[in-house]
N, C-alpha and C. Protein backbone atom coordinates (compact mmCIF):
# COMPACT_ATOMS: atom_id res chain seq x y z
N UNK A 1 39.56 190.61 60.30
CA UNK A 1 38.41 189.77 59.94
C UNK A 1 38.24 188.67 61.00
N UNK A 2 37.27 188.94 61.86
CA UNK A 2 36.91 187.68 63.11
C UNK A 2 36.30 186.44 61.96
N UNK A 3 36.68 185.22 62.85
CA UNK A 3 36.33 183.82 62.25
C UNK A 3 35.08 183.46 62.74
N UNK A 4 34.13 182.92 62.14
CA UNK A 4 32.60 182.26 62.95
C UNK A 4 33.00 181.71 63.95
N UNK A 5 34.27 181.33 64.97
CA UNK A 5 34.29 180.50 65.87
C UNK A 5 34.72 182.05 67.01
N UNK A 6 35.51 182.87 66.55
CA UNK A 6 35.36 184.04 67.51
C UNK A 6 34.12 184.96 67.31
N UNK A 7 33.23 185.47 66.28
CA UNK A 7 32.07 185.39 66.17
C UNK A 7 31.38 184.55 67.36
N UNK A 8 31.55 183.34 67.18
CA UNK A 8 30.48 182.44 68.83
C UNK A 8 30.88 182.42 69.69
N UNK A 9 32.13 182.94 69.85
CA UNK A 9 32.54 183.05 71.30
C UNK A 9 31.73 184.37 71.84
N UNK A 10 32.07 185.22 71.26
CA UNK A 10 31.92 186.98 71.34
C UNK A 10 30.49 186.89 71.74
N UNK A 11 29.68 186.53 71.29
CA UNK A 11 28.05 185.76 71.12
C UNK A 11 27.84 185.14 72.66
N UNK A 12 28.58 184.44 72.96
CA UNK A 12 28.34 184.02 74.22
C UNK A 12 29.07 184.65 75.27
N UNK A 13 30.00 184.94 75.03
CA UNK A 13 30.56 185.77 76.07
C UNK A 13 29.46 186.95 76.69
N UNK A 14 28.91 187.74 75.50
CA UNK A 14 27.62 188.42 75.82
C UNK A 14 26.58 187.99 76.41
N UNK A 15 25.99 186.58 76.31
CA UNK A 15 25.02 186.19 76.53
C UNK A 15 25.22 185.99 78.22
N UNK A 16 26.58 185.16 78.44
CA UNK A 16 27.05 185.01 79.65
C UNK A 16 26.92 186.33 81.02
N UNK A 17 27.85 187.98 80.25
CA UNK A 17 27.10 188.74 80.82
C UNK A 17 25.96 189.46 81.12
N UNK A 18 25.22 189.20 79.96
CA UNK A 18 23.63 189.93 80.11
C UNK A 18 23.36 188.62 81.26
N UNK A 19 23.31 187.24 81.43
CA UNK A 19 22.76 186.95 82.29
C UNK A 19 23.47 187.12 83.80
N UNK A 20 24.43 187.59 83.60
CA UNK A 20 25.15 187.79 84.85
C UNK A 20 24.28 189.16 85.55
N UNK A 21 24.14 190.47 84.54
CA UNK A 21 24.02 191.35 84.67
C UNK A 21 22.39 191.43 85.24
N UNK A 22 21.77 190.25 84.71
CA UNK A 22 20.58 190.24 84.71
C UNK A 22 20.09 189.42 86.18
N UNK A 23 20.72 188.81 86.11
CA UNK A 23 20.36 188.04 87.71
C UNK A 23 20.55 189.17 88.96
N UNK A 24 21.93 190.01 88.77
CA UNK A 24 22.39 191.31 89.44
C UNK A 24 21.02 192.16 89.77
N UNK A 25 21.09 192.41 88.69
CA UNK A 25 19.83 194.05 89.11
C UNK A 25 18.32 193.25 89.17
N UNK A 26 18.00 191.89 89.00
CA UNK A 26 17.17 191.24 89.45
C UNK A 26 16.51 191.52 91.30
N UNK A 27 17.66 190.76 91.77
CA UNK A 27 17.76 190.78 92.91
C UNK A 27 18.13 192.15 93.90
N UNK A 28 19.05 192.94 92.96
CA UNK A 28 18.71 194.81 93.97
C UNK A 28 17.49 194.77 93.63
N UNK A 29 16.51 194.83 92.54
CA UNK A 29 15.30 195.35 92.57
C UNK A 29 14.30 194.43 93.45
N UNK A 30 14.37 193.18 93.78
CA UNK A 30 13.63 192.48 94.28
C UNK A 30 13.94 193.31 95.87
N UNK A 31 15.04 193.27 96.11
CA UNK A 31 15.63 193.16 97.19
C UNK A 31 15.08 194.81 98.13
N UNK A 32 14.74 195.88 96.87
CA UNK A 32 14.71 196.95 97.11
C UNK A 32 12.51 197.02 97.12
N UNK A 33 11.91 196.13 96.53
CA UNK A 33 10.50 196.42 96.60
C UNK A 33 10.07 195.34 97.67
N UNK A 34 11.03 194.40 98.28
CA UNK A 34 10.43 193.65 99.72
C UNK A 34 10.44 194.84 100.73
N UNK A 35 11.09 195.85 100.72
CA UNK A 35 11.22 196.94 101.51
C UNK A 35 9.75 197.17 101.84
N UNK A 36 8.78 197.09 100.66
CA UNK A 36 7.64 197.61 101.38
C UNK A 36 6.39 196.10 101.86
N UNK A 37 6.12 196.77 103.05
CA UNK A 37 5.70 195.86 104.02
C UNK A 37 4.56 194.88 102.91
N UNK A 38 3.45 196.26 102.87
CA UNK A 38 2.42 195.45 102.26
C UNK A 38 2.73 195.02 100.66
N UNK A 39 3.36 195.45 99.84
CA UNK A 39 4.00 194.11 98.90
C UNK A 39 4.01 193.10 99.34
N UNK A 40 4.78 192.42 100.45
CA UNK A 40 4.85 191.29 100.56
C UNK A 40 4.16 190.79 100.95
N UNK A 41 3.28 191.27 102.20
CA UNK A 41 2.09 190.72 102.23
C UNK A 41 1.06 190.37 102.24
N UNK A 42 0.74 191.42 100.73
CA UNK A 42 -0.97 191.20 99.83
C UNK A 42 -0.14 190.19 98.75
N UNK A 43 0.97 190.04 98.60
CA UNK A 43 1.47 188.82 97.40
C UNK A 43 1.38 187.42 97.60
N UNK A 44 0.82 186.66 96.57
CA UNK A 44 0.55 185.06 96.93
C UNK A 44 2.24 184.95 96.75
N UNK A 45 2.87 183.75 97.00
CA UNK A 45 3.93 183.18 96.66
C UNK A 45 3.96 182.95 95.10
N UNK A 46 3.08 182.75 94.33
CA UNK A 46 3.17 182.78 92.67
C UNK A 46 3.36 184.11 91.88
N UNK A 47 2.44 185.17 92.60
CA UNK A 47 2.86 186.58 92.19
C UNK A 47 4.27 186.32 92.05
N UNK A 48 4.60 186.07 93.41
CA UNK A 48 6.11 187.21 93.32
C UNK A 48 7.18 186.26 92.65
N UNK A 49 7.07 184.81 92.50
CA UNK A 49 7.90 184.20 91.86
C UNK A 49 7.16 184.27 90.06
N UNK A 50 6.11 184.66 89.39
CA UNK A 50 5.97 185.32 88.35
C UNK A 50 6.46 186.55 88.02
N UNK A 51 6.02 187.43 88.83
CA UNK A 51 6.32 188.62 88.81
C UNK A 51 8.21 188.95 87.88
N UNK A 52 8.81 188.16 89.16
CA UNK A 52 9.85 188.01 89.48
C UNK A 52 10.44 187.91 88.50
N UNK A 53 10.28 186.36 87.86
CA UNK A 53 10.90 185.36 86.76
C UNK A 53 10.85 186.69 85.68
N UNK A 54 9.27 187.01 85.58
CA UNK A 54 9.51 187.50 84.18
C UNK A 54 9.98 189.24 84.38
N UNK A 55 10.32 189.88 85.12
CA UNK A 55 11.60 191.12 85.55
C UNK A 55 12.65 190.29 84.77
N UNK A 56 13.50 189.03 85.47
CA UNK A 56 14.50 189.04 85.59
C UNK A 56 14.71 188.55 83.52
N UNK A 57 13.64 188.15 83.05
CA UNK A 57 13.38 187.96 81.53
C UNK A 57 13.81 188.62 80.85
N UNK A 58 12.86 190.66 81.22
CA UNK A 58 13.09 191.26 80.90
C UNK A 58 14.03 191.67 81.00
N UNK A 59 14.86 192.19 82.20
CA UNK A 59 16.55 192.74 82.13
C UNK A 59 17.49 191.49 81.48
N UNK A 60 17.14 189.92 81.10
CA UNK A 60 18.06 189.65 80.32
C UNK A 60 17.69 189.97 78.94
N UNK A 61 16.60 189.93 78.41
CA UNK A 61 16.50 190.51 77.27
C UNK A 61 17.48 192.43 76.82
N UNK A 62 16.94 193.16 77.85
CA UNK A 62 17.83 194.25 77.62
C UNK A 62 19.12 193.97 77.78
N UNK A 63 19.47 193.75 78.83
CA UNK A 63 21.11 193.29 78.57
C UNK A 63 21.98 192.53 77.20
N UNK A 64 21.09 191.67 76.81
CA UNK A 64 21.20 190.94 75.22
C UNK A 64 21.40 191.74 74.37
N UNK A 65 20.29 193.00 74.33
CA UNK A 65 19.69 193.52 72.52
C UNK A 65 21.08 194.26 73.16
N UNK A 66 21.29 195.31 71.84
CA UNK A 66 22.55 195.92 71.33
C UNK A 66 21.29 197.46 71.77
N UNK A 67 22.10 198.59 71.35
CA UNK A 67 21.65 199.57 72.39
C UNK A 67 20.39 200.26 71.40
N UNK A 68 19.95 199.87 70.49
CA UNK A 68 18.55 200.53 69.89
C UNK A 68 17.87 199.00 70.55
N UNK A 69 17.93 198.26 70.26
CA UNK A 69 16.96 197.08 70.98
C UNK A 69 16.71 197.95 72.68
N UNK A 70 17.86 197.96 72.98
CA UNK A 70 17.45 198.34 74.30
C UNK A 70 16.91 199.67 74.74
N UNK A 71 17.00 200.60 73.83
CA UNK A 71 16.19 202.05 73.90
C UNK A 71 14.71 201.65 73.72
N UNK A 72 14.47 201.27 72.60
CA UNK A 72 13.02 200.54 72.56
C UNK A 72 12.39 199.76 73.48
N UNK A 73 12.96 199.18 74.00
CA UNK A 73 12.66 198.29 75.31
C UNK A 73 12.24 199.14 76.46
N UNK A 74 13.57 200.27 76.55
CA UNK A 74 13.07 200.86 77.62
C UNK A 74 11.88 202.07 77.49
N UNK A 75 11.63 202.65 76.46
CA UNK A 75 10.47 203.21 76.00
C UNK A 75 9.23 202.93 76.25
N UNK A 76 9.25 201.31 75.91
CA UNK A 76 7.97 200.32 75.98
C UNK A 76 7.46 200.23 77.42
N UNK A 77 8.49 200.36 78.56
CA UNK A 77 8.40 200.30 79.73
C UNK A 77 8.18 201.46 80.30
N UNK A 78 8.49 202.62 79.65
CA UNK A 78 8.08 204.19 80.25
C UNK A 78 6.91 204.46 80.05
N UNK A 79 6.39 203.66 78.64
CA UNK A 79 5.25 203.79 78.47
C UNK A 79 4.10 203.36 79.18
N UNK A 80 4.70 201.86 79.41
CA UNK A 80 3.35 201.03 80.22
C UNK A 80 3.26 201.67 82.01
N UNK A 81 4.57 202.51 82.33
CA UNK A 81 4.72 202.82 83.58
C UNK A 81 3.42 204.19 83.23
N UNK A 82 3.20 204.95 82.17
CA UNK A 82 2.49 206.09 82.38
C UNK A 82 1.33 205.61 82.29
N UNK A 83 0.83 204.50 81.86
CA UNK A 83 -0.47 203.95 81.55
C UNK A 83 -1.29 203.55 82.55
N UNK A 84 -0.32 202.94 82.82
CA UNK A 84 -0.99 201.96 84.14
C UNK A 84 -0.20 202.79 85.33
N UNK A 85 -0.42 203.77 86.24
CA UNK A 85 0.00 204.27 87.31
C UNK A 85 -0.44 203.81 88.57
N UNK A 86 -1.94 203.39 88.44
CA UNK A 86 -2.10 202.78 89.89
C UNK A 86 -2.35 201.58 89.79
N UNK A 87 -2.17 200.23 89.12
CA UNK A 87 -2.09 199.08 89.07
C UNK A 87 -1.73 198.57 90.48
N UNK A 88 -0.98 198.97 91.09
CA UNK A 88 -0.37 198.72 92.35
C UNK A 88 -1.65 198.65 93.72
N UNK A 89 -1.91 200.41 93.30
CA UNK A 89 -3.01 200.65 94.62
C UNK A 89 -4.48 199.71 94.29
N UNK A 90 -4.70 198.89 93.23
CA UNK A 90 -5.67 198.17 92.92
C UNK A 90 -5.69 196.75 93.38
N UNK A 91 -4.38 196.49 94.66
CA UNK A 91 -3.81 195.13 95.11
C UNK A 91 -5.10 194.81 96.50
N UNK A 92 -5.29 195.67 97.14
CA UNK A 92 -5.74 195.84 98.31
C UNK A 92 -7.71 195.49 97.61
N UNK A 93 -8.24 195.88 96.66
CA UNK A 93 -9.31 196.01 96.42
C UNK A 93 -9.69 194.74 96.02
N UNK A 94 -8.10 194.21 94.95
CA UNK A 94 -8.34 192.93 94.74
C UNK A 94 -8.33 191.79 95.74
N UNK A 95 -8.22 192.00 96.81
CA UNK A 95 -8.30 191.29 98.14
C UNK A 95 -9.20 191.12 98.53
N UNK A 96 -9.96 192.12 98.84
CA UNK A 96 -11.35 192.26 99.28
C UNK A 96 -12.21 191.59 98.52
N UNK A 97 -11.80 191.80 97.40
CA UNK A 97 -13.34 190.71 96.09
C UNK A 97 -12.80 189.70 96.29
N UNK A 98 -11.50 189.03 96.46
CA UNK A 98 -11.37 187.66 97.12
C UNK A 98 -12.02 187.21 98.27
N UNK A 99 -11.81 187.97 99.34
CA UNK A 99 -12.50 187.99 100.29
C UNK A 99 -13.80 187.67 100.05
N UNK A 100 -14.87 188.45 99.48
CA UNK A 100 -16.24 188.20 99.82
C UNK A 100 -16.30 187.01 98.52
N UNK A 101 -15.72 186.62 97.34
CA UNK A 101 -16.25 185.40 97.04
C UNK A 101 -15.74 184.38 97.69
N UNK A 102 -14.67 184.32 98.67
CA UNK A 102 -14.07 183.28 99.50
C UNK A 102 -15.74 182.76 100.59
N UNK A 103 -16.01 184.07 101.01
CA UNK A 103 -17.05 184.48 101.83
C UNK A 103 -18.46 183.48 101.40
N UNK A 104 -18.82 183.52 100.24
CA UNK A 104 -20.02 183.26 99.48
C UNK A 104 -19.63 181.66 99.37
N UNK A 105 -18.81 181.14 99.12
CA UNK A 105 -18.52 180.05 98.98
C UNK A 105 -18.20 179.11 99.92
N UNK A 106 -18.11 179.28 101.32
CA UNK A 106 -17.60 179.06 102.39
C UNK A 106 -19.22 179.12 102.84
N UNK A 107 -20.26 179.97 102.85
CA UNK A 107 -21.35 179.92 103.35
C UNK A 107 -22.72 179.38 102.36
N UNK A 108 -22.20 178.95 100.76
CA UNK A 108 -22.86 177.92 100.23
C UNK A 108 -22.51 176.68 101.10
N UNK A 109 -21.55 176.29 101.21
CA UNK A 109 -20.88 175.28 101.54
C UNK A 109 -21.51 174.70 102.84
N UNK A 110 -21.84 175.72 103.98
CA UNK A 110 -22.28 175.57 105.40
C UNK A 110 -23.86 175.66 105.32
N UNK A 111 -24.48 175.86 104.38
CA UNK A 111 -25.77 175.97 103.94
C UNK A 111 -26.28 174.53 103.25
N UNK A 112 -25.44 173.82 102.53
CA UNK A 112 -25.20 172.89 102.12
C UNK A 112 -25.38 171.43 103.06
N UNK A 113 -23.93 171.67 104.06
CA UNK A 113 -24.21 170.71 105.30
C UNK A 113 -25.07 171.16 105.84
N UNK A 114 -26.10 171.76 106.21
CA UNK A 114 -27.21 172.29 106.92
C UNK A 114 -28.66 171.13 106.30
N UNK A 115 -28.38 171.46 105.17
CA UNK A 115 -29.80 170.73 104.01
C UNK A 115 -29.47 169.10 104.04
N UNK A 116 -27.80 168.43 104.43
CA UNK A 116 -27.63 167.20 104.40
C UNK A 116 -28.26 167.14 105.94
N UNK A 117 -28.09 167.40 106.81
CA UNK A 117 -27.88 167.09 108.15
C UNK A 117 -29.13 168.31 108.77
N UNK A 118 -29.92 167.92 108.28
CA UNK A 118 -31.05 169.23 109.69
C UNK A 118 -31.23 168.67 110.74
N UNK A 119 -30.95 167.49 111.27
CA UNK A 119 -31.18 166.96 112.58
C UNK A 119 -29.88 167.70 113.59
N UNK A 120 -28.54 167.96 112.66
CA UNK A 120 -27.17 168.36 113.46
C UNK A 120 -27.59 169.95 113.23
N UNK A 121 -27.71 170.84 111.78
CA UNK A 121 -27.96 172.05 111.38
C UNK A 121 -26.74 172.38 111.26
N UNK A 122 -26.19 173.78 111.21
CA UNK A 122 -24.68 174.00 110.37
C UNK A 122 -23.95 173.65 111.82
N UNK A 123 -22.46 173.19 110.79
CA UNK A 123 -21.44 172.32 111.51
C UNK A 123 -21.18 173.40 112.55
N UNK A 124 -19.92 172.63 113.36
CA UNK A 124 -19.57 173.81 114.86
C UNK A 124 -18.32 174.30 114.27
N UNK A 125 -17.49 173.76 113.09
CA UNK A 125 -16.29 173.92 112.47
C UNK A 125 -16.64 174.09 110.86
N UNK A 126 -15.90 174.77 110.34
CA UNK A 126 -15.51 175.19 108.46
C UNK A 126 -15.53 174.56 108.04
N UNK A 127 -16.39 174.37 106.90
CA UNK A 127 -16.11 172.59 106.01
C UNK A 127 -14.72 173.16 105.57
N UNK A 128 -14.02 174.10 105.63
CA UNK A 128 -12.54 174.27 105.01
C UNK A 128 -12.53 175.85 105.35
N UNK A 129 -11.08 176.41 105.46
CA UNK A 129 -10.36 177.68 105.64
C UNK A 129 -10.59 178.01 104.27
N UNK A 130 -10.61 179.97 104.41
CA UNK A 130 -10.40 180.35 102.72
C UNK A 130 -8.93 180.22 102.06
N UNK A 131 -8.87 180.85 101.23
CA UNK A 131 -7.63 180.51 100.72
C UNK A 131 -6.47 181.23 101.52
N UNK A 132 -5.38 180.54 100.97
CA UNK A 132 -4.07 180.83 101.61
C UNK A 132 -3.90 182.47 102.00
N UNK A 133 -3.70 183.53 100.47
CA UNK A 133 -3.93 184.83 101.38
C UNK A 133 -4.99 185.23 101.75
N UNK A 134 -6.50 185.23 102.21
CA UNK A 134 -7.52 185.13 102.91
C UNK A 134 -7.20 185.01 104.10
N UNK A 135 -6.67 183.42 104.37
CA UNK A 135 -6.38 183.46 105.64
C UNK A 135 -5.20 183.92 106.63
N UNK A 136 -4.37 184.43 106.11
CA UNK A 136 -3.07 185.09 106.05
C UNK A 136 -3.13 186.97 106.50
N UNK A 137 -4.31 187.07 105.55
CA UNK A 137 -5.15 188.76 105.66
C UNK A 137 -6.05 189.13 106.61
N UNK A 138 -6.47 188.05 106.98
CA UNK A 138 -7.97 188.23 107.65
C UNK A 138 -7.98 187.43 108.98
N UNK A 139 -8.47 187.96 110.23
CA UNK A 139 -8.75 186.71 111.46
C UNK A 139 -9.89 186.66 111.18
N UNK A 140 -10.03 185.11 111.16
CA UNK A 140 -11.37 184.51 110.73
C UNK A 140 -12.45 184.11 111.90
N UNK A 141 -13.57 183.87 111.96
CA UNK A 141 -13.90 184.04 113.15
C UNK A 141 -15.84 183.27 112.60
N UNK A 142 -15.66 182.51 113.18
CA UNK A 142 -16.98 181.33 113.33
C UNK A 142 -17.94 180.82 113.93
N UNK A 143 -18.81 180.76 114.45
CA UNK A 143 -20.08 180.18 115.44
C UNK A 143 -20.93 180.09 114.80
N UNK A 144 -21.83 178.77 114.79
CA UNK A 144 -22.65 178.03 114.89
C UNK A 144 -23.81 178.45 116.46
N UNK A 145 -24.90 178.42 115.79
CA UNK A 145 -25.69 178.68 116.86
C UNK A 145 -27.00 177.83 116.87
N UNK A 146 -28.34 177.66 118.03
CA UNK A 146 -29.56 177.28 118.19
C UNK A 146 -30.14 178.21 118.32
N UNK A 147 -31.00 178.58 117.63
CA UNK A 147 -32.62 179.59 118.39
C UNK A 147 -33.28 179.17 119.16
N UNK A 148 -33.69 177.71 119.40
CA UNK A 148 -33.69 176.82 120.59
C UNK A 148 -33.25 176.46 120.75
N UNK A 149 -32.96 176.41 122.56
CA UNK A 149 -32.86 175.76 123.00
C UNK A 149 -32.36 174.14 123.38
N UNK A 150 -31.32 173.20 123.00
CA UNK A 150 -31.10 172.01 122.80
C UNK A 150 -31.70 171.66 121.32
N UNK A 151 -31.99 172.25 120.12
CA UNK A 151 -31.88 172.50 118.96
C UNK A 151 -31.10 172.20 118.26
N UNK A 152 -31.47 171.83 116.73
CA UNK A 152 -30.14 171.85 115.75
C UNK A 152 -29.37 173.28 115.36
N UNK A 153 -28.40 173.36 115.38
CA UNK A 153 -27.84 174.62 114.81
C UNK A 153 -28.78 175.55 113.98
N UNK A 154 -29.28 176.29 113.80
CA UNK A 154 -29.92 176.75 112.80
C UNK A 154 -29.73 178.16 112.17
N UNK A 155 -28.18 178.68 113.52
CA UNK A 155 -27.57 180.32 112.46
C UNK A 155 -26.29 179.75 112.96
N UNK A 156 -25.58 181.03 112.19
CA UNK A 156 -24.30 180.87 111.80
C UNK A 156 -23.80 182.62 111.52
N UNK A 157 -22.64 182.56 112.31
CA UNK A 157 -21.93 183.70 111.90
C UNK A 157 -20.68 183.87 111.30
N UNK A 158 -20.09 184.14 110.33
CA UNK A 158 -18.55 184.14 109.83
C UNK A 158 -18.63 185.17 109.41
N UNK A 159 -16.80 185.63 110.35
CA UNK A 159 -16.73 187.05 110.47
C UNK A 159 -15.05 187.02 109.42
N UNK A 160 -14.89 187.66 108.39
CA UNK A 160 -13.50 188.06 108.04
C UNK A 160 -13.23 189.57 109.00
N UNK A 161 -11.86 189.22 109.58
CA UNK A 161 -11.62 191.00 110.40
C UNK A 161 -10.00 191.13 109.71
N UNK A 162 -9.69 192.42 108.50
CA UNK A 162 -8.66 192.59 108.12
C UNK A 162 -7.57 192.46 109.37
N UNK A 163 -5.95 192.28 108.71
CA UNK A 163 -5.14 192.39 109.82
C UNK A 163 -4.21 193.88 109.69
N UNK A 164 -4.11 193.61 108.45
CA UNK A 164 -3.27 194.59 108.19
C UNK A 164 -3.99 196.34 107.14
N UNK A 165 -5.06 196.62 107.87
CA UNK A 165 -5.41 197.58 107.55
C UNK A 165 -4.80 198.50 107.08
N UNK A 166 -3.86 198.81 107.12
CA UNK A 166 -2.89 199.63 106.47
C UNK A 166 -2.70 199.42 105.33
N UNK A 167 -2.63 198.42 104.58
CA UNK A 167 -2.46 197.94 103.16
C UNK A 167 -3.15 198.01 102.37
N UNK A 168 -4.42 198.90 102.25
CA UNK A 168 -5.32 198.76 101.44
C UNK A 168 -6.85 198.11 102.03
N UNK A 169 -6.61 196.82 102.47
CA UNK A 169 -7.76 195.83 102.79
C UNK A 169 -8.76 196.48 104.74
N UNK A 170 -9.45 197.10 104.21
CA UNK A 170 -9.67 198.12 104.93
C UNK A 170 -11.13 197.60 105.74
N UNK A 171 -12.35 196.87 105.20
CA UNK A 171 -13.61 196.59 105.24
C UNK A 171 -13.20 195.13 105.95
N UNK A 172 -14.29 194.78 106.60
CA UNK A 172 -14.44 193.40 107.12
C UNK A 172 -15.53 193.20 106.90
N UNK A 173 -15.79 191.66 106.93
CA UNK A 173 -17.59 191.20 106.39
C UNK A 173 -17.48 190.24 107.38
N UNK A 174 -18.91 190.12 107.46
CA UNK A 174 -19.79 188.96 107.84
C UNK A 174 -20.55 188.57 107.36
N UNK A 175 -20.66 187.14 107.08
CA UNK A 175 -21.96 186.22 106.44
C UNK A 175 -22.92 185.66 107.49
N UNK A 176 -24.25 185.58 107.07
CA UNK A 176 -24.79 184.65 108.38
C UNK A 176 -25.89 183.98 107.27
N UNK A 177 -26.50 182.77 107.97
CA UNK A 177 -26.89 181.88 107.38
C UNK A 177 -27.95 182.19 106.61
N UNK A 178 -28.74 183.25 106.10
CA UNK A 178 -29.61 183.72 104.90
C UNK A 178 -29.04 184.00 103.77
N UNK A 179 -27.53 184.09 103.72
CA UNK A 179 -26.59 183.86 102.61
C UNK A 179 -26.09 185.54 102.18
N UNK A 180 -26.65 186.19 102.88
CA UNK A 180 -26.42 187.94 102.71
C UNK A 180 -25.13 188.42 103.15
N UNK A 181 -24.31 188.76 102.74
CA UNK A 181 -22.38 189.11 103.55
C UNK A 181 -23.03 191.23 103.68
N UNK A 182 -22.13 191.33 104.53
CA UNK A 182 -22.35 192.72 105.40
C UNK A 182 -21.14 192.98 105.14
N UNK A 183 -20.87 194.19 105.88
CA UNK A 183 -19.51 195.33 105.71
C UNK A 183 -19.47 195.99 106.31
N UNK A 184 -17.88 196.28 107.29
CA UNK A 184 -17.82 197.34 107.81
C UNK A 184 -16.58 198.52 107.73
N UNK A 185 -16.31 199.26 107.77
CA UNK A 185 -15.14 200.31 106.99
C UNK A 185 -14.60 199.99 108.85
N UNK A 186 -15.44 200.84 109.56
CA UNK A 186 -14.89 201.37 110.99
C UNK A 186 -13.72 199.61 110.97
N UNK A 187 -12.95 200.21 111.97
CA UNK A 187 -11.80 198.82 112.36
C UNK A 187 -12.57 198.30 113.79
N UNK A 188 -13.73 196.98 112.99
CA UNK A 188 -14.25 196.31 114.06
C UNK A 188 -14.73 195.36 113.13
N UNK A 189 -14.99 194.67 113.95
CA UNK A 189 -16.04 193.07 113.37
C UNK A 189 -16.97 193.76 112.79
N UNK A 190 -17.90 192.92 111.20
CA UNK A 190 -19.06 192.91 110.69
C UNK A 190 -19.69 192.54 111.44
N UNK A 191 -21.21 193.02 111.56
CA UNK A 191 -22.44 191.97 111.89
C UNK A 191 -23.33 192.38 111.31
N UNK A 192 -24.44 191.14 111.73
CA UNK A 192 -25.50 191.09 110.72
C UNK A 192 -26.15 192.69 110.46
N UNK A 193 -25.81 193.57 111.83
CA UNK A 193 -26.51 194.97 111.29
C UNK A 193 -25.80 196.04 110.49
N UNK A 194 -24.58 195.86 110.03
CA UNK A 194 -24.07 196.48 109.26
C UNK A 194 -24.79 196.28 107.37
N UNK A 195 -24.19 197.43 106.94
CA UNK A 195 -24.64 197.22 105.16
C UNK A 195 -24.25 196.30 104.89
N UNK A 196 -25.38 195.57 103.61
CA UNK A 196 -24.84 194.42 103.22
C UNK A 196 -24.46 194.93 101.77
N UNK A 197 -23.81 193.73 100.81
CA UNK A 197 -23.22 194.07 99.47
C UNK A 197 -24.40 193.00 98.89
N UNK A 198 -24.75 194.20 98.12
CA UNK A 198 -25.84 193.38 96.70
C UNK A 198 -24.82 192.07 96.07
């Protein structure tokens, strides 16, 4: 007959290794999906420290439950693995719709200083970079122009050009100052004569 005080030991002693066990296969698995290139770098720094945290949640939770907790657990996970199969290949697409609202917002913005300032017309510099992976994904690429001659600025070109084409993020755009963004698949700069996106 164990006493409630070896009872709480036994209790923690477990708890001690599920988190041992759990930090363990945390880090092989982390250690084993940095392997692939573009994981790491279509991932913001919050992904992968979310991502992460809540893996390492889950294997302490399995390590905890007793072995029907943990059959169920792992069921739940075979399951959501057959459900969702390409969640993954949907990383690269979700880039791109970052991209063009980074795009739209960046050329309200330069449309904006244009309507304060028509004597200057759009700036020679970004009222701001897109976001962190935007600019990380993409060489960004900018000019300010005159139709005349010693003129105020009055076009504008901003070009996103993927870097890592291989990863999914495949299209590049360009915005120019009528507020219309373009697209191009081929691996080259947008311009204004390429398709645009409704």
């Amino acid at each position: 007959m164990t006493t409630p005080h070896e009872r709480r030991e036994a209790k923690l002693h477990g708890l001690a290794w599920a988190i041992l066990w759990s930090v363990l296969f945390t880090a092989l698995l982390f250690q084993a999906r940095a392997q692939d290139f573009c994981y790491v770098r279509l991932s913001t720094s919050l992904e992968l420290w979310t991502t992460w945290s809540l893996a390492g949640l889950l294997l302490l939770v399995f390590f905890a439950l007793g072995n029907r907790g943990r059959l169920f657990l792992a069921a739940c996970g075979f399951l959501a693995w057959i459900l969702f199969p390409h969640v993954t290949s949907l990383r690269g697409a979700a880039v791109e719709a970052q991209a063009v609202a980074e795009m739209r917002a960046i050329s309200g913005e330069l449309r904006i200083e244009h309507e304060k300032h028509p004597s200057v017309g759009f700036p020679t510099r970004l009222p701001r970079m897109p976001a962190e992976r935007i600019e990380r994904l993409y060489r960004i690429s900018y000019q300010a122009a005159s139709s005349v001659p010693g003129g105020p600025a009055d076009l504008f070109l901003l070009q996103f050009v993927p870097v890592y084409r291989e990863c999914g993020c495949v299209r590049s755009f360009a915005a120019t100052q009528d507020g219309v963004i373009h697209f191009a698949i081929e691996d080259r700069p947008a311009t204004p004569s390429d398709p645009s996106i409704l």
